[in-house]
C-alpha atoms as a PDB file:
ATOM      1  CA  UNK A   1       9.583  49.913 -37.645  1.00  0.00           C
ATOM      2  CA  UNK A   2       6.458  51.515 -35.029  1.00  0.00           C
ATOM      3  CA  UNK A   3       4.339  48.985 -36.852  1.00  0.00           C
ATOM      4  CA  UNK A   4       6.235  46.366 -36.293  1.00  0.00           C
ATOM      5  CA  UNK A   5       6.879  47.545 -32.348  1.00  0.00           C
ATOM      6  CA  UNK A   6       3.088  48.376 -32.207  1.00  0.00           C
ATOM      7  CA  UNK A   7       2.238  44.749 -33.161  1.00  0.00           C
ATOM      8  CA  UNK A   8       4.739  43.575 -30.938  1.00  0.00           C
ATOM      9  CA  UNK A   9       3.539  45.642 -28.107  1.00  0.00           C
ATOM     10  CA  UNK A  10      -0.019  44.450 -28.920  1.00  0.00           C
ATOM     11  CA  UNK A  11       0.032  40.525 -29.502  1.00  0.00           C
ATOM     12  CA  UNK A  12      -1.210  38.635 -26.588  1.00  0.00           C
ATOM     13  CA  UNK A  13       1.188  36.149 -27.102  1.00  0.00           C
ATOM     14  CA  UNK A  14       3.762  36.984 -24.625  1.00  0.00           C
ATOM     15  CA  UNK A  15       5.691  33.617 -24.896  1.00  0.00           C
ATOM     16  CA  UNK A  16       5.904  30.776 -22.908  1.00  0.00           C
ATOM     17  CA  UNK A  17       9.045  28.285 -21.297  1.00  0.00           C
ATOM     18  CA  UNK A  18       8.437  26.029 -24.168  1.00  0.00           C
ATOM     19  CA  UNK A  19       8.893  28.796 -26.573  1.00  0.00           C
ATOM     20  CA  UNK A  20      13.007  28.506 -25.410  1.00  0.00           C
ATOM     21  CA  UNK A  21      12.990  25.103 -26.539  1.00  0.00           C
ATOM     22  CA  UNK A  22      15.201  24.129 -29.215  1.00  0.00           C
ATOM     23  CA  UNK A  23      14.939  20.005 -30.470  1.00  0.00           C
ATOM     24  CA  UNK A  24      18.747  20.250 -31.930  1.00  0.00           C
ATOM     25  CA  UNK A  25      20.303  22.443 -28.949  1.00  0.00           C
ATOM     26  CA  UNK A  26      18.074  22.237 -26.134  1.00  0.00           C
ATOM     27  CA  UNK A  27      17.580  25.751 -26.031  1.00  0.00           C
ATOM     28  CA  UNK A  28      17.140  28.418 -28.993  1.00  0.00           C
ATOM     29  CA  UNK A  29      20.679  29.654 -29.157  1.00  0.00           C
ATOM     30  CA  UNK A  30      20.266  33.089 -28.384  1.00  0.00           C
ATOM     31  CA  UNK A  31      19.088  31.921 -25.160  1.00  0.00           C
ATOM     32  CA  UNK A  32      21.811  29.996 -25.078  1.00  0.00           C
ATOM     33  CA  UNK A  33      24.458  33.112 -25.201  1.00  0.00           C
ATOM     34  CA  UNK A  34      22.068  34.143 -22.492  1.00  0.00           C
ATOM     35  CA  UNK A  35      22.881  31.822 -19.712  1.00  0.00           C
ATOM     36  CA  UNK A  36      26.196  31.447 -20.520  1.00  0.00           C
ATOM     37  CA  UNK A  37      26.389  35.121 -19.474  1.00  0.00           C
ATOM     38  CA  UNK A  38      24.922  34.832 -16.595  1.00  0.00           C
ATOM     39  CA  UNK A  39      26.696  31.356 -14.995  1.00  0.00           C
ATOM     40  CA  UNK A  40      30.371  33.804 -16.440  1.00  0.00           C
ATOM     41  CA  UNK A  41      29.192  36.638 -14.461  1.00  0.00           C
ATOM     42  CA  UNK A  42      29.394  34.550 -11.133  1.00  0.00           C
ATOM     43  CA  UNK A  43      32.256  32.476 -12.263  1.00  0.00           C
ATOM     44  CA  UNK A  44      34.361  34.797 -12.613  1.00  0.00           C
ATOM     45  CA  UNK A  45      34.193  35.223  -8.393  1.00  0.00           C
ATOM     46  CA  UNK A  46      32.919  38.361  -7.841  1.00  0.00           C
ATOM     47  CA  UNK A  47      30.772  37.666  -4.890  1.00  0.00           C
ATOM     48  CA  UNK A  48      33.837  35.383  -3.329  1.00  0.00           C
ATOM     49  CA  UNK A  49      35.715  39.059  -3.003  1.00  0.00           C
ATOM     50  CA  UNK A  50      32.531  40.270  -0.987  1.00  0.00           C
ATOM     51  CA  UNK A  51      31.863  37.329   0.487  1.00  0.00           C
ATOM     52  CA  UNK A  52      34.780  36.355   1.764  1.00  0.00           C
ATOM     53  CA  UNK A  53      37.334  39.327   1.666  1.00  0.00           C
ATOM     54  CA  UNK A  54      38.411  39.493   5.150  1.00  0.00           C
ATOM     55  CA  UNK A  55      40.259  36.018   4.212  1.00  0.00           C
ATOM     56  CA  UNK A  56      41.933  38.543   1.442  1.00  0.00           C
ATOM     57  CA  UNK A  57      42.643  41.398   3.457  1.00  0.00           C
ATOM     58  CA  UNK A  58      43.720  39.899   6.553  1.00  0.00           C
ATOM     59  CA  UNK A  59      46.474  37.510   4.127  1.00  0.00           C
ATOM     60  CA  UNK A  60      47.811  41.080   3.137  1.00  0.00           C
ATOM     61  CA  UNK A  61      48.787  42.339   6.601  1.00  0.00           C
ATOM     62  CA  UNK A  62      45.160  43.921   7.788  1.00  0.00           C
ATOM     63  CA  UNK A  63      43.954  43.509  10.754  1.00  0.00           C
ATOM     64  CA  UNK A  64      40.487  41.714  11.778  1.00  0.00           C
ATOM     65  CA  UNK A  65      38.788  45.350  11.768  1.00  0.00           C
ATOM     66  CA  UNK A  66      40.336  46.883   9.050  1.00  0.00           C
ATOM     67  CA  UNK A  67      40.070  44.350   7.009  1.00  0.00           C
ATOM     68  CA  UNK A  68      36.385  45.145   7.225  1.00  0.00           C
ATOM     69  CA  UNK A  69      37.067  48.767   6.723  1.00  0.00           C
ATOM     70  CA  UNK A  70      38.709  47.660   3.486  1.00  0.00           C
ATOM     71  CA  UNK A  71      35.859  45.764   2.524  1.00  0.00           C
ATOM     72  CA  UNK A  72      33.191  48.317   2.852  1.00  0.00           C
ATOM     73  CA  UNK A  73      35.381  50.402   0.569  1.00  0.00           C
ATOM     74  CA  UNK A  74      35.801  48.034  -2.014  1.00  0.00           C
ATOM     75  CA  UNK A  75      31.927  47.248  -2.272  1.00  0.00           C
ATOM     76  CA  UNK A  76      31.748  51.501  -2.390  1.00  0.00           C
ATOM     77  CA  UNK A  77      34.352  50.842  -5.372  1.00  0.00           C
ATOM     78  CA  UNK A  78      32.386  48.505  -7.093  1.00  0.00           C
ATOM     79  CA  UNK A  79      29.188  50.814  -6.697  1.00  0.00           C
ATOM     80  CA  UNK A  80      31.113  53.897  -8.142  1.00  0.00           C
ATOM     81  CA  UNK A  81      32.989  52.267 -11.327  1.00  0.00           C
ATOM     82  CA  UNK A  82      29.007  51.272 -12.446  1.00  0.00           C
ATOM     83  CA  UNK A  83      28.737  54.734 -13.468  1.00  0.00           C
ATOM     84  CA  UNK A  84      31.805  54.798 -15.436  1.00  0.00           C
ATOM     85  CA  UNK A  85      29.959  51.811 -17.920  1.00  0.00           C
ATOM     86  CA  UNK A  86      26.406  54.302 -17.738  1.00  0.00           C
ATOM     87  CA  UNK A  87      29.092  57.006 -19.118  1.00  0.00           C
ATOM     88  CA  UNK A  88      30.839  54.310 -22.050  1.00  0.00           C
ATOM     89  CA  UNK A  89      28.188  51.951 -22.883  1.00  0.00           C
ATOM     90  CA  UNK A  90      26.621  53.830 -25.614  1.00  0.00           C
ATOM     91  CA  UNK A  91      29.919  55.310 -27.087  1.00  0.00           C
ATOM     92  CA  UNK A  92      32.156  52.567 -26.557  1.00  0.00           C
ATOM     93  CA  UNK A  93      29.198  50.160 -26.727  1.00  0.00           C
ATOM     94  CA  UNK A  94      28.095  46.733 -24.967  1.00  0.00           C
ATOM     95  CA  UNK A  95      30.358  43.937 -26.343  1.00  0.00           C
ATOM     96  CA  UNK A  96      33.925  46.199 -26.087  1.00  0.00           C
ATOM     97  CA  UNK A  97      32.864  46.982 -22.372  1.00  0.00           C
ATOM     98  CA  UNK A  98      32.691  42.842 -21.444  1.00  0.00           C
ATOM     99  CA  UNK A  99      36.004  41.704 -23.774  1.00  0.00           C
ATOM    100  CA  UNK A 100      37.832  44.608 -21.595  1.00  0.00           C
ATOM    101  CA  UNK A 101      36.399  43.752 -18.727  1.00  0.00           C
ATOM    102  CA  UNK A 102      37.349  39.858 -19.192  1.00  0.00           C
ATOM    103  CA  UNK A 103      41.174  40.993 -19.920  1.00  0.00           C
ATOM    104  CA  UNK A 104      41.087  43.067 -17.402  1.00  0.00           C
ATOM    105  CA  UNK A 105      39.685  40.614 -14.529  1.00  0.00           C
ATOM    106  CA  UNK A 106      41.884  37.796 -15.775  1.00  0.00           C
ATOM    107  CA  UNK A 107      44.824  39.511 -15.903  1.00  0.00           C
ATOM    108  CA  UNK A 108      44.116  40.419 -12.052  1.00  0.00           C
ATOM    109  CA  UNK A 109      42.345  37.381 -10.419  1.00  0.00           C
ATOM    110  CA  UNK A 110      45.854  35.785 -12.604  1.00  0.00           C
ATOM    111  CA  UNK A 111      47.730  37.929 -11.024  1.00  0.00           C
ATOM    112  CA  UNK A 112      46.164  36.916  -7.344  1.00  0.00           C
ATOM    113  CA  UNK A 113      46.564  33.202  -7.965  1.00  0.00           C
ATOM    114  CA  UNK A 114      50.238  34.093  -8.450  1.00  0.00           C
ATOM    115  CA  UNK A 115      51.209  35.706  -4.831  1.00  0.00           C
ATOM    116  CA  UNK A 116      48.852  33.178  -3.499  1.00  0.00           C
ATOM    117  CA  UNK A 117      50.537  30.638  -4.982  1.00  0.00           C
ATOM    118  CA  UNK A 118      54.154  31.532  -3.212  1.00  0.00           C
ATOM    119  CA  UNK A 119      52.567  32.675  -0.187  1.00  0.00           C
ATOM    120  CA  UNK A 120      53.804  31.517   3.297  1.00  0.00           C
ATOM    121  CA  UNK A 121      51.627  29.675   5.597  1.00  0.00           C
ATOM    122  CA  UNK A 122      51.105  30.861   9.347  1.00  0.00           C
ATOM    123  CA  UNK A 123      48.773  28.912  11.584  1.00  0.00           C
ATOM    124  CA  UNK A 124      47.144  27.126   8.656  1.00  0.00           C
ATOM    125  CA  UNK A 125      46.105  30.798   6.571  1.00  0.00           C
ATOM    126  CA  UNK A 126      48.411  32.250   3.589  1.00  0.00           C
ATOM    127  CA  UNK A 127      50.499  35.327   4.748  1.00  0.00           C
ATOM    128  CA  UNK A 128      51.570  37.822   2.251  1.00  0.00           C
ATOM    129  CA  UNK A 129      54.253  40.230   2.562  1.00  0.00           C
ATOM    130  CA  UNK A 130      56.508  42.980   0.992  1.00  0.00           C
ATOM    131  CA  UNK A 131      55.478  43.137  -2.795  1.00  0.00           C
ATOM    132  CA  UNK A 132      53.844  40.290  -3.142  1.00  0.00           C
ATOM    133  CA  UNK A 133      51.066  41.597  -0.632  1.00  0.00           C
ATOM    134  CA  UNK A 134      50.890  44.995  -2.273  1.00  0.00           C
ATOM    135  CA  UNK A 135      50.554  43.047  -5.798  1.00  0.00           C
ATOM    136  CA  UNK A 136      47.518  41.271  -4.240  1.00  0.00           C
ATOM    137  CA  UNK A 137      45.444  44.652  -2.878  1.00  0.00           C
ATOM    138  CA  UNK A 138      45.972  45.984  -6.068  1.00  0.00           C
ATOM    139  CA  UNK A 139      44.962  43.082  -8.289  1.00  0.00           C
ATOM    140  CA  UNK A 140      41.528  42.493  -6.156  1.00  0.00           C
ATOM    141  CA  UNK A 141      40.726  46.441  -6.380  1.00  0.00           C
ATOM    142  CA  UNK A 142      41.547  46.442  -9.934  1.00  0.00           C
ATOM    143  CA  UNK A 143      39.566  43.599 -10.663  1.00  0.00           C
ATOM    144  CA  UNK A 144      36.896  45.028  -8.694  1.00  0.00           C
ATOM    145  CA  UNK A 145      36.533  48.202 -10.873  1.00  0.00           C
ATOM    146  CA  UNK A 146      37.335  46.210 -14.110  1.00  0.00           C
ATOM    147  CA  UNK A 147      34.014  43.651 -13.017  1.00  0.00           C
ATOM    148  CA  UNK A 148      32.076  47.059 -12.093  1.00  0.00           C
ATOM    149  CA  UNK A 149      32.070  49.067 -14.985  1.00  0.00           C
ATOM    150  CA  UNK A 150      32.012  45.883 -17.411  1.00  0.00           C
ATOM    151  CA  UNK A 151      30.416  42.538 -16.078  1.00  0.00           C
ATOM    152  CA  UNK A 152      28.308  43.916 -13.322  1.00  0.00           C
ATOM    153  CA  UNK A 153      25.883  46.557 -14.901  1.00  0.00           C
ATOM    154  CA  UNK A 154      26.609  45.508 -18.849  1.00  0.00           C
ATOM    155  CA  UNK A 155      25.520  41.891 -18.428  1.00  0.00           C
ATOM    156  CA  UNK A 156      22.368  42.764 -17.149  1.00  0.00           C
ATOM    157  CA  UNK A 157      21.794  45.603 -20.007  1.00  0.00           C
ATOM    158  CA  UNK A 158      22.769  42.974 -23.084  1.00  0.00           C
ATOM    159  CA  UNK A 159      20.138  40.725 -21.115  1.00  0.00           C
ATOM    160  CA  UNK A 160      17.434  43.021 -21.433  1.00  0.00           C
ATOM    161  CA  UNK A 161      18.521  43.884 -25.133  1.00  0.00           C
ATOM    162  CA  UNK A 162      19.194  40.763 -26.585  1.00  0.00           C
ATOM    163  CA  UNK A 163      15.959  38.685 -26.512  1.00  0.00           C
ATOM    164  CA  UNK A 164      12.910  39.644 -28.778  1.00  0.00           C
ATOM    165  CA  UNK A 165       9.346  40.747 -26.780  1.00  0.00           C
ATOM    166  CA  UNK A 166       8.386  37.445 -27.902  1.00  0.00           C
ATOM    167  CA  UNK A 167      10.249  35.437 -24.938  1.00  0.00           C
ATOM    168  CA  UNK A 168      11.720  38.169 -23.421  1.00  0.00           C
ATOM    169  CA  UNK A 169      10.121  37.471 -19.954  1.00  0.00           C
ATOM    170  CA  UNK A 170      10.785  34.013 -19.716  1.00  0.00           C
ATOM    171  CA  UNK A 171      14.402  34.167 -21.290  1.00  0.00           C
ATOM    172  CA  UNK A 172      15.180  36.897 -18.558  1.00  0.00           C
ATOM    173  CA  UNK A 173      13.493  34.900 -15.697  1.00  0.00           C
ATOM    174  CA  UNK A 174      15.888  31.893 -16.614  1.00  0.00           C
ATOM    175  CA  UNK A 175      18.997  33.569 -16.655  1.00  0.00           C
ATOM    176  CA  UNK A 176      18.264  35.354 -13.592  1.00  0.00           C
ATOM    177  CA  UNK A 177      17.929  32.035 -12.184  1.00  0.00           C
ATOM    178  CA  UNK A 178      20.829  30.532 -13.525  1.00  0.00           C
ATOM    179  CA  UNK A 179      23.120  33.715 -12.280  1.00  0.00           C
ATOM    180  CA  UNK A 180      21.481  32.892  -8.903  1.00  0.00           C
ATOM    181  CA  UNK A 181      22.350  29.119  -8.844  1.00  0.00           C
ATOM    182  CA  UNK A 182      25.906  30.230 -10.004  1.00  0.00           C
ATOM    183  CA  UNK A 183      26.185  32.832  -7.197  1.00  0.00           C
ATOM    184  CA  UNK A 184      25.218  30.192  -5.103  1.00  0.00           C
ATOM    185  CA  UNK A 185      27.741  27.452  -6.140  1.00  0.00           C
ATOM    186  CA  UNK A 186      30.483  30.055  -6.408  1.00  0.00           C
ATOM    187  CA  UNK A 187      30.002  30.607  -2.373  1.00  0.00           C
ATOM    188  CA  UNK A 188      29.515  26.812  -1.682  1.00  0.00           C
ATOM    189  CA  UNK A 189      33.236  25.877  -3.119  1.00  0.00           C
ATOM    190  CA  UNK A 190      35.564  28.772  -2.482  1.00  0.00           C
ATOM    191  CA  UNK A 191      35.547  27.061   1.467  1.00  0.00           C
ATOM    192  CA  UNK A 192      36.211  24.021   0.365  1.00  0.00           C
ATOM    193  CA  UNK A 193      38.901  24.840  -2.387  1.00  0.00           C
ATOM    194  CA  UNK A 194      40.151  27.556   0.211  1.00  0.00           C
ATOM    195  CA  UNK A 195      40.385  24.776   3.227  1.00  0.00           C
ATOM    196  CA  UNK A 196      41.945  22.366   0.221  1.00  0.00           C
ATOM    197  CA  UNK A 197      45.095  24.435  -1.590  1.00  0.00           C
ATOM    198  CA  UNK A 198      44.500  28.082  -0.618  1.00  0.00           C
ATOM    199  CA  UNK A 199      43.766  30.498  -2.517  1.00  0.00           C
ATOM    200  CA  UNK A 200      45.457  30.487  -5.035  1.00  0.00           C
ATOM    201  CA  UNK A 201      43.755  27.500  -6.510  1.00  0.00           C
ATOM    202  CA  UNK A 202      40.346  29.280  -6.286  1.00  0.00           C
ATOM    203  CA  UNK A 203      41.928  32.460  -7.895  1.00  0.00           C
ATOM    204  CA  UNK A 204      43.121  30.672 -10.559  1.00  0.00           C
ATOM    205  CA  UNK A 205      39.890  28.833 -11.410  1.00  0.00           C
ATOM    206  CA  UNK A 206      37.741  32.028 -11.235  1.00  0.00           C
ATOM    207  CA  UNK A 207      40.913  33.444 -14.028  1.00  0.00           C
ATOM    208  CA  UNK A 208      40.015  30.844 -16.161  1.00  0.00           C
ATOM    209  CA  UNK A 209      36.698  31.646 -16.518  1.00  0.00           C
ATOM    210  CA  UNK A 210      37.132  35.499 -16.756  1.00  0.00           C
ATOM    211  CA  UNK A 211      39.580  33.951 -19.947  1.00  0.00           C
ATOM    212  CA  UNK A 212      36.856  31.817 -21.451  1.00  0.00           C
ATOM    213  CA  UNK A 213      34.133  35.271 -21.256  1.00  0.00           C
ATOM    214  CA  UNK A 214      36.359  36.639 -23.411  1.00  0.00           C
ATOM    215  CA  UNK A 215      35.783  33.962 -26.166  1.00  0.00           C
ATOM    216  CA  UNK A 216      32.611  33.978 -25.216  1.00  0.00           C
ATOM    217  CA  UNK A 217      31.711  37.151 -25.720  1.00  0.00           C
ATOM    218  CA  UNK A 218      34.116  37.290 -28.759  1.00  0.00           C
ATOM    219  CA  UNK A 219      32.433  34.694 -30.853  1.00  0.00           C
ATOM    220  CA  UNK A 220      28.862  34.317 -29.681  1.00  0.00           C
ATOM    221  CA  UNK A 221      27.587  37.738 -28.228  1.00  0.00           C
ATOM    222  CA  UNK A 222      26.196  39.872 -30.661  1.00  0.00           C
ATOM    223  CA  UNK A 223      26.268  44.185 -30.001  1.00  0.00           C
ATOM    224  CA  UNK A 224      22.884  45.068 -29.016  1.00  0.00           C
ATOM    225  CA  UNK A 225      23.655  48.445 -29.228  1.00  0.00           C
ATOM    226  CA  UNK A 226      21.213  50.582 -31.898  1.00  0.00           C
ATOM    227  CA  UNK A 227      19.067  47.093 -32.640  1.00  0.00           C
ATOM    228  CA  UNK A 228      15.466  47.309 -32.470  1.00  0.00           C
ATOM    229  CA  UNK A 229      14.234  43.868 -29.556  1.00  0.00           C
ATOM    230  CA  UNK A 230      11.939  43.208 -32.791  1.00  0.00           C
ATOM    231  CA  UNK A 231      15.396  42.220 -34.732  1.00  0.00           C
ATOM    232  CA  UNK A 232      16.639  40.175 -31.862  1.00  0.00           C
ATOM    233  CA  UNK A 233      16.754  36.088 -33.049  1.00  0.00           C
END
């Protein structure tokens, strides 16, 4: 196994774009599983709780400054829970951490589509109130920490375990670039969709995909954990 690292290490050839070619799929299929986790990462609407959370808080009964208060403490949140997957990842391991995480973020961002869906509508923007409101702060924090200690940090690790030194580079540099195009898409429609139905439309959308990761990472992500990058396909 050094050998084989060693002449990894030491061939010149460090890969090149066309080397992530595939004539049947496009793209060699582990690359594949690559993107796929980076467009799910931003689909799932992480940056649209950042982005656009005083829309959130201010639905729930906060005010204009608290509700950036609020926000400040749930981007503190999200910082935090990435130490809980640095404590897991190697005992519980990679793949467990994102199929929780999925469950977890569906069954909240679900949840949020919900109260959005019944909520009242003063002066054009969605009011919560009573329980419904106090289901809704809880569902975004929760799915907040769920997205922090699973989708956030582990996404990024299986990335950097999951491609051989061969195309490792290049196979990184495109799905960084596809998780920026989806971050980017992500904040162009929640307006739109937001100005359209509401919410709850846009919370329900982003639940969907959190549901399909699951699959995803169910039937096509291997566990990188313990493998050599030399026995990555």
């Amino acid at each position: 196994m050094i050998a084989r690292i060693q002449h990894s290490l030491e061939n010149t050839d460090h890969g090149r774009w066309t080397d992530l070619l595939d004539r049947r799929n496009l793209l060699v299929p582990v690359v594949w599983t690559g993107v796929m986790l980076a467009i799910f990462q931003q689909f799932v609407g992480i940056n649209v709780i950042f982005y656009y959370s005083s829309v959130l808080w201010q639905a729930v009964g906060f005010s204009t400054t608290d509700s950036l208060i609020v926000t400040v403490i749930t981007s503190i949140t999200n910082v935090v829970t990435t130490f809980v997957a640095i404590l897991f990842i190697d005992r519980i391991g990679r793949k467990p951490l994102l199929l929780i995480g999925s469950v977890v973020m569906s069954l909240t961002l679900g949840s949020m589509s919900w109260v959005f869906a019944g909520a009242a509508v003063v002066n054009g923007a969605p009011q919560l109130v009573g329980m419904a409101a106090v289901v809704a702060l809880l569902a975004a924090n929760l799915f907040v920490f769920a997205f922090g200690f699973s989708w956030g940090p582990v996404m990024w690790v299986m990335l950097g375990e999951m491609f051989n030194n061969r195309i490792r580079a290049v196979a990184l540099g495109l799905c960084a670039m596809v998780n920026w195009i989806a971050n980017w898409f992500i904040a162009r429609t929640f307006p739109p969709l937001l100005e359209a139905s509401g919410p709850a439309l846009a919370y329900g959308l982003y639940a969907t995909a959190a549901a399909i990761s699951f699959f995803l990472v169910l039937f096509f992500v291997r566990e990188t954990s313990g493998k050599e990058l030399e026995d990555m396909a």
